[in-house]
C-alpha atoms as a PDB file:
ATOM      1  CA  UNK A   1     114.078  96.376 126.687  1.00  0.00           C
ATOM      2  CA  UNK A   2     113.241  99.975 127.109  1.00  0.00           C
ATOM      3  CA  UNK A   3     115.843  99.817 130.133  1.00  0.00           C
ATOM      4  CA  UNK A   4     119.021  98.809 127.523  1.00  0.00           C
ATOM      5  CA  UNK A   5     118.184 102.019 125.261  1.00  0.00           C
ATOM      6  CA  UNK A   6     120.673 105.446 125.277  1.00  0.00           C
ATOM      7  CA  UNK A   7     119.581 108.694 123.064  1.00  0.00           C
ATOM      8  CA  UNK A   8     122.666 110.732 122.318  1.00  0.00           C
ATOM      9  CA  UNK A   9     121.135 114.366 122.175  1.00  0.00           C
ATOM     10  CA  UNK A  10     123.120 116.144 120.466  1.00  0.00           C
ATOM     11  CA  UNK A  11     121.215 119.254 121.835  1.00  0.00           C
ATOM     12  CA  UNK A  12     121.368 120.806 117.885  1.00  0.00           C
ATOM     13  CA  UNK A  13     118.344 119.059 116.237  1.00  0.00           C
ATOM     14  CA  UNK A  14     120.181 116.516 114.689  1.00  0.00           C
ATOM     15  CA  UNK A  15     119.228 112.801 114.368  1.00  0.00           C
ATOM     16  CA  UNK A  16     119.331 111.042 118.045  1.00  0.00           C
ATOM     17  CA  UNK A  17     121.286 108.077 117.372  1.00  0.00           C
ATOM     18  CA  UNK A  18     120.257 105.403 119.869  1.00  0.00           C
ATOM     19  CA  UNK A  19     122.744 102.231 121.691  1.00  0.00           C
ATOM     20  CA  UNK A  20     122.247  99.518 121.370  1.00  0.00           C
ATOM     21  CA  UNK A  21     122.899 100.344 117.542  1.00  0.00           C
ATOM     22  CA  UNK A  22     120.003  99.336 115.042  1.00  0.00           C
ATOM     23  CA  UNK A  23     122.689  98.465 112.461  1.00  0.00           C
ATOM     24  CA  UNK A  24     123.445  96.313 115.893  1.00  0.00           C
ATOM     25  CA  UNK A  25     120.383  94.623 115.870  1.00  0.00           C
ATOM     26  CA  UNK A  26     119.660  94.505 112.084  1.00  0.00           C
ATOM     27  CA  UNK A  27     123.009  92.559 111.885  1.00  0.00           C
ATOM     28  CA  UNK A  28     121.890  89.917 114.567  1.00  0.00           C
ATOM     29  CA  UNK A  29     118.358  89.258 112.850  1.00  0.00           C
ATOM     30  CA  UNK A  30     120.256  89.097 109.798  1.00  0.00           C
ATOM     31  CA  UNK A  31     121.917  86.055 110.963  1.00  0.00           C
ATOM     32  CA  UNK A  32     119.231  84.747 112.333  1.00  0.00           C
ATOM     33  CA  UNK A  33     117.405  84.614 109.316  1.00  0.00           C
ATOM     34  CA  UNK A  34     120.311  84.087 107.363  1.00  0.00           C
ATOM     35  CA  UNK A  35     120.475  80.669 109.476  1.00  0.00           C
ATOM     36  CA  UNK A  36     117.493  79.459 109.000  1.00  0.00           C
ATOM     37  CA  UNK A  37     117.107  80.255 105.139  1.00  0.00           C
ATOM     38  CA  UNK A  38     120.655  78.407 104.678  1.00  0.00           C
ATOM     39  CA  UNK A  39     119.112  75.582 106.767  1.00  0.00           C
ATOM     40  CA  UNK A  40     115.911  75.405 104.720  1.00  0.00           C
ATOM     41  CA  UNK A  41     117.882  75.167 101.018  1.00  0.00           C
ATOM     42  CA  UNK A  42     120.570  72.421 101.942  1.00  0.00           C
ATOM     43  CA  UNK A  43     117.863  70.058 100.608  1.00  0.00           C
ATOM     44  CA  UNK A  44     118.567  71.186  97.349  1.00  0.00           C
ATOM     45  CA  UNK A  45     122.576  71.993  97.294  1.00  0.00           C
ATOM     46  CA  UNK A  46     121.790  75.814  97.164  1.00  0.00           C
ATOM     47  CA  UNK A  47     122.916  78.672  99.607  1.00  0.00           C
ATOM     48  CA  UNK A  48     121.081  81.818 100.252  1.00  0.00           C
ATOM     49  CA  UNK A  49     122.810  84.307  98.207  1.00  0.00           C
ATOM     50  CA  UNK A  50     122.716  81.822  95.365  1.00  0.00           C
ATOM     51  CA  UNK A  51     118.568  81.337  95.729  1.00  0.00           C
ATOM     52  CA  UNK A  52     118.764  85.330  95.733  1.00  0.00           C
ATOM     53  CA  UNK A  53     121.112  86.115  92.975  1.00  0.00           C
ATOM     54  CA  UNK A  54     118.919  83.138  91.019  1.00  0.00           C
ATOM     55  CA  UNK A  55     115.833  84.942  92.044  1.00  0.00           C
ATOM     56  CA  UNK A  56     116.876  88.114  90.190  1.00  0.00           C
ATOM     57  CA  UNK A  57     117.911  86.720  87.388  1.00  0.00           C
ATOM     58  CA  UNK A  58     114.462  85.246  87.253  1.00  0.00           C
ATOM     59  CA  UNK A  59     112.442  88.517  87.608  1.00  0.00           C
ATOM     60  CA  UNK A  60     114.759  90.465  86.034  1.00  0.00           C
ATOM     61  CA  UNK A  61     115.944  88.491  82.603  1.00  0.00           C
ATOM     62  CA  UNK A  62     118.834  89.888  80.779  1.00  0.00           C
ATOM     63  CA  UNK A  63     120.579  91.179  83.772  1.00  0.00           C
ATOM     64  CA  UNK A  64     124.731  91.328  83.146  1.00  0.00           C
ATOM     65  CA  UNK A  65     127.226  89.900  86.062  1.00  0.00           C
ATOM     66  CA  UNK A  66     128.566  93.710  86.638  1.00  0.00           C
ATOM     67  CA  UNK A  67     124.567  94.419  87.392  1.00  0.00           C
ATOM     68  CA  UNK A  68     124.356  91.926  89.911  1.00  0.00           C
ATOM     69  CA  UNK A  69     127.443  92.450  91.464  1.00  0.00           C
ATOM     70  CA  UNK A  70     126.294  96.200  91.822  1.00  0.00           C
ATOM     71  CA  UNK A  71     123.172  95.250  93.513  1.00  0.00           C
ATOM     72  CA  UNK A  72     124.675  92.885  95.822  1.00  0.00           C
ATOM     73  CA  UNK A  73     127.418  94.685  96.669  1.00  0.00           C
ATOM     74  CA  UNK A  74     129.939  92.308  95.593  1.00  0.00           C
ATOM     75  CA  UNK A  75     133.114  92.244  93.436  1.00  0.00           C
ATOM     76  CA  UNK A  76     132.509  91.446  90.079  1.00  0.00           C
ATOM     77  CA  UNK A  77     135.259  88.564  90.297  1.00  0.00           C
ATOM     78  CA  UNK A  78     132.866  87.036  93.459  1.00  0.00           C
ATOM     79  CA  UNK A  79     129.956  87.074  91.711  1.00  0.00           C
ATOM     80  CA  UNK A  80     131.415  85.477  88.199  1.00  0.00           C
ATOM     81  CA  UNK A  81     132.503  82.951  90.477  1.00  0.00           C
ATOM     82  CA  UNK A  82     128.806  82.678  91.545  1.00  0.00           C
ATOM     83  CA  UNK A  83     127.358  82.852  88.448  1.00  0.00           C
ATOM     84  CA  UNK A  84     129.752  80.170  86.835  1.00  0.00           C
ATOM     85  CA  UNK A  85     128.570  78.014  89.508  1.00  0.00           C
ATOM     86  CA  UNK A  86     125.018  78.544  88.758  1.00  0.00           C
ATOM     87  CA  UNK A  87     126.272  78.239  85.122  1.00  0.00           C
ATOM     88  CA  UNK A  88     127.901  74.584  86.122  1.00  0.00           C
ATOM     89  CA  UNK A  89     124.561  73.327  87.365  1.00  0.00           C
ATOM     90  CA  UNK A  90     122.957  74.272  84.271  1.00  0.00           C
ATOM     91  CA  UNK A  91     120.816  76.650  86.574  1.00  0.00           C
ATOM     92  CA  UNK A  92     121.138  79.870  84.373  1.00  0.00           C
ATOM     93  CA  UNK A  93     122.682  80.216  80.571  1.00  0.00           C
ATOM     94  CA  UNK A  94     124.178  83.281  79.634  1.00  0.00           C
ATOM     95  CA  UNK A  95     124.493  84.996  75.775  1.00  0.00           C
ATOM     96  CA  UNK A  96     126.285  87.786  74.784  1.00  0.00           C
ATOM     97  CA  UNK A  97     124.414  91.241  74.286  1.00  0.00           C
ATOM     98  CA  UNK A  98     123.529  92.012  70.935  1.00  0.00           C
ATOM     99  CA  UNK A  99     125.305  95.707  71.399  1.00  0.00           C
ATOM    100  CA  UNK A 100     127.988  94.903  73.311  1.00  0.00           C
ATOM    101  CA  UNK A 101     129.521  91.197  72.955  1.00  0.00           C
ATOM    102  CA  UNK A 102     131.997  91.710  75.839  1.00  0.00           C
ATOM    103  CA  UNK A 103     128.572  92.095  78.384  1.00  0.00           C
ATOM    104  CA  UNK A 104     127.045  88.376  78.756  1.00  0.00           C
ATOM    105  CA  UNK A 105     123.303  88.681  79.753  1.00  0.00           C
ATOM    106  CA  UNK A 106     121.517  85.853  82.334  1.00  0.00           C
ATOM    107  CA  UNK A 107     118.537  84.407  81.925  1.00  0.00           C
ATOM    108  CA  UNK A 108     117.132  81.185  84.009  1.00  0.00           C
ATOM    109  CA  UNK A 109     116.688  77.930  81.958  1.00  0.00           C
ATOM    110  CA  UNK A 110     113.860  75.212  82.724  1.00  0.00           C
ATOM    111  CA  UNK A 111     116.063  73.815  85.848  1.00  0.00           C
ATOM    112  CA  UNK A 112     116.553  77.373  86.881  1.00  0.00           C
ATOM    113  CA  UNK A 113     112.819  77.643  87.169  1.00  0.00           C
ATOM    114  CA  UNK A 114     112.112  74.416  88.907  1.00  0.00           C
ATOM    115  CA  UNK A 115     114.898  75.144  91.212  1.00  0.00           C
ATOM    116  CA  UNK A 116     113.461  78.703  91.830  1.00  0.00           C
ATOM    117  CA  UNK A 117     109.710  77.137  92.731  1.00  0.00           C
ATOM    118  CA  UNK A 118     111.505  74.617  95.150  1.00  0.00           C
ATOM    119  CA  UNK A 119     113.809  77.370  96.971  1.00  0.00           C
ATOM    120  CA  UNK A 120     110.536  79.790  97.048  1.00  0.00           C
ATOM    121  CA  UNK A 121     109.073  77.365  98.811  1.00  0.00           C
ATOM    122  CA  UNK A 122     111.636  76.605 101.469  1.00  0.00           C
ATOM    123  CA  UNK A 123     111.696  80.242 101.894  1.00  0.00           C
ATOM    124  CA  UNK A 124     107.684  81.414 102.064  1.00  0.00           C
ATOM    125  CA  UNK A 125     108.299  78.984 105.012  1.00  0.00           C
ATOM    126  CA  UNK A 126     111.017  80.397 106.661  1.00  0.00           C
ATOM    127  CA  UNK A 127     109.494  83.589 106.180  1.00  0.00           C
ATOM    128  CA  UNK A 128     106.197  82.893 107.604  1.00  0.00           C
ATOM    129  CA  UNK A 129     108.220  81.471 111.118  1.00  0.00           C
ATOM    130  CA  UNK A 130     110.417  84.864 111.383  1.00  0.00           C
ATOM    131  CA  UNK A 131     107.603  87.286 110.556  1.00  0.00           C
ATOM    132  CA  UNK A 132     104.206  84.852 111.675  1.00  0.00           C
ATOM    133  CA  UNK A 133     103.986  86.822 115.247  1.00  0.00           C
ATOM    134  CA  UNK A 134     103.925  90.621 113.579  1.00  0.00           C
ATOM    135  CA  UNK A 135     100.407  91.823 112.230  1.00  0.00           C
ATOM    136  CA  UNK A 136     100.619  91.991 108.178  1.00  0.00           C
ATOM    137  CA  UNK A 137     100.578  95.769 108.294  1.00  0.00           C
ATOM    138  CA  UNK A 138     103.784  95.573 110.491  1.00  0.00           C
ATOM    139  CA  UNK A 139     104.981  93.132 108.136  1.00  0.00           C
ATOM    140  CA  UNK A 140     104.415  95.146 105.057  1.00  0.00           C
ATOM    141  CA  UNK A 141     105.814  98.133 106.440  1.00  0.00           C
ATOM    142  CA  UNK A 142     109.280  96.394 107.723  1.00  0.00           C
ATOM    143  CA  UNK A 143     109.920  94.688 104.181  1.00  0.00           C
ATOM    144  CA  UNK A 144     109.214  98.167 102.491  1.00  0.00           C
ATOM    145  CA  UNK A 145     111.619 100.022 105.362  1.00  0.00           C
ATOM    146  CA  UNK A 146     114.329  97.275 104.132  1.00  0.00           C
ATOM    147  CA  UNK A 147     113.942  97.918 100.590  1.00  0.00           C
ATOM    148  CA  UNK A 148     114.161 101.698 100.976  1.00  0.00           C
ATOM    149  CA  UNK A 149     117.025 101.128 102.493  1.00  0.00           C
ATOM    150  CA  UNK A 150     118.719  98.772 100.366  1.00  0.00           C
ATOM    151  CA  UNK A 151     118.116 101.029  97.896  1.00  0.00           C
ATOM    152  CA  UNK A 152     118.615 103.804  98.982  1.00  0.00           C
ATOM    153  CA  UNK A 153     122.695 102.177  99.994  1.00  0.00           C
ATOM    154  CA  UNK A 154     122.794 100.633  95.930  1.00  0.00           C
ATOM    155  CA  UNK A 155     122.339 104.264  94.850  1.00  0.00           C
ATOM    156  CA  UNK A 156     124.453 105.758  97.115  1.00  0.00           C
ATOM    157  CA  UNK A 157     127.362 103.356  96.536  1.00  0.00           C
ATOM    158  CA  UNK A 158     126.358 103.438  92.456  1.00  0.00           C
ATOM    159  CA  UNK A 159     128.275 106.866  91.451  1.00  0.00           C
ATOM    160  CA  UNK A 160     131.423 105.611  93.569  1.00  0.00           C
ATOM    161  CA  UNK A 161     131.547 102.279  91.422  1.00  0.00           C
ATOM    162  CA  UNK A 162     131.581 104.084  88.242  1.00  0.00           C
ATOM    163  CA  UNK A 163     134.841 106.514  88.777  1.00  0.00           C
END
């Protein structure tokens, strides 16, 4: 693989950026895995991003539908349409917020929670086939590279979201 790799030296101490891309390569295991983790929930009528957004809500009670949309970078309108779905299968209820009755907060009811275990699951599995081959250092280090980054993107994009 070596063979397939270009530097661009930019000859002023900048960042090398490298071909193939890594945003190449991040999209095609993201697919991948995307694949398999869709695969995995059909059992139980859920899709990835809706096992994720559940997930959230889950270890982060109280969140609002503009929050989630931020962190998923999302529309608000796609991800009421999300929610409302979640809403529909009496997955998640929502209740307005005490200061502000325009903002409805999320929390996961008792199905929620049962569907959460059963999607957790599905996924500890899928997880353990994608990452099984890497040592658990390795392992450790690439999910805490991905949430740097994700977060690092969420903050970036935050201040542009709010003008």
């Amino acid at each position: 693989m070596a063979g397939d790799v270009k530097s661009e030296d930019t000859g002023t101490g900048e960042w090398a950026m490298q071909h193939p891309r890594a945003i190449y390569f991040l999209n095609q295991a993201n697919h991948a895995v995307r694949s398999r983790l869709e695969a995995a929930l059909a059992p139980m009528q859920m899709t990835g991003i809706q096992y994720t957004v559940l997930s959230v809500i889950g270890s982060r009670d109280g969140l609002s539908s503009a929050e989630l949309s931020r962190r998923f970078f999302v529309t608000p309108q796609t991800m009421n349409e999300l929610i409302g779905g979640l809403q529909r299968r009496n997955l998640i209820a929502r209740k307005e917020d005490p200061a502000n009755r325009r903002i409805l907060r999320m929390s996961l009811t008792s199905e929620g929670r049962r569907m959460i275990k059963a999607c957790d699951a599905a996924a500890d599995a899928v997880e353990r086939d994608v990452f099984s081959f890497l040592p658990q250092e390795n392992y450790t280090q690439f999910r805490d590279f991905c949430r740097v980054i994700a977060r690092n993107l969420r903050e970036r994009d935050e201040p542009a979201k709010t003008e």
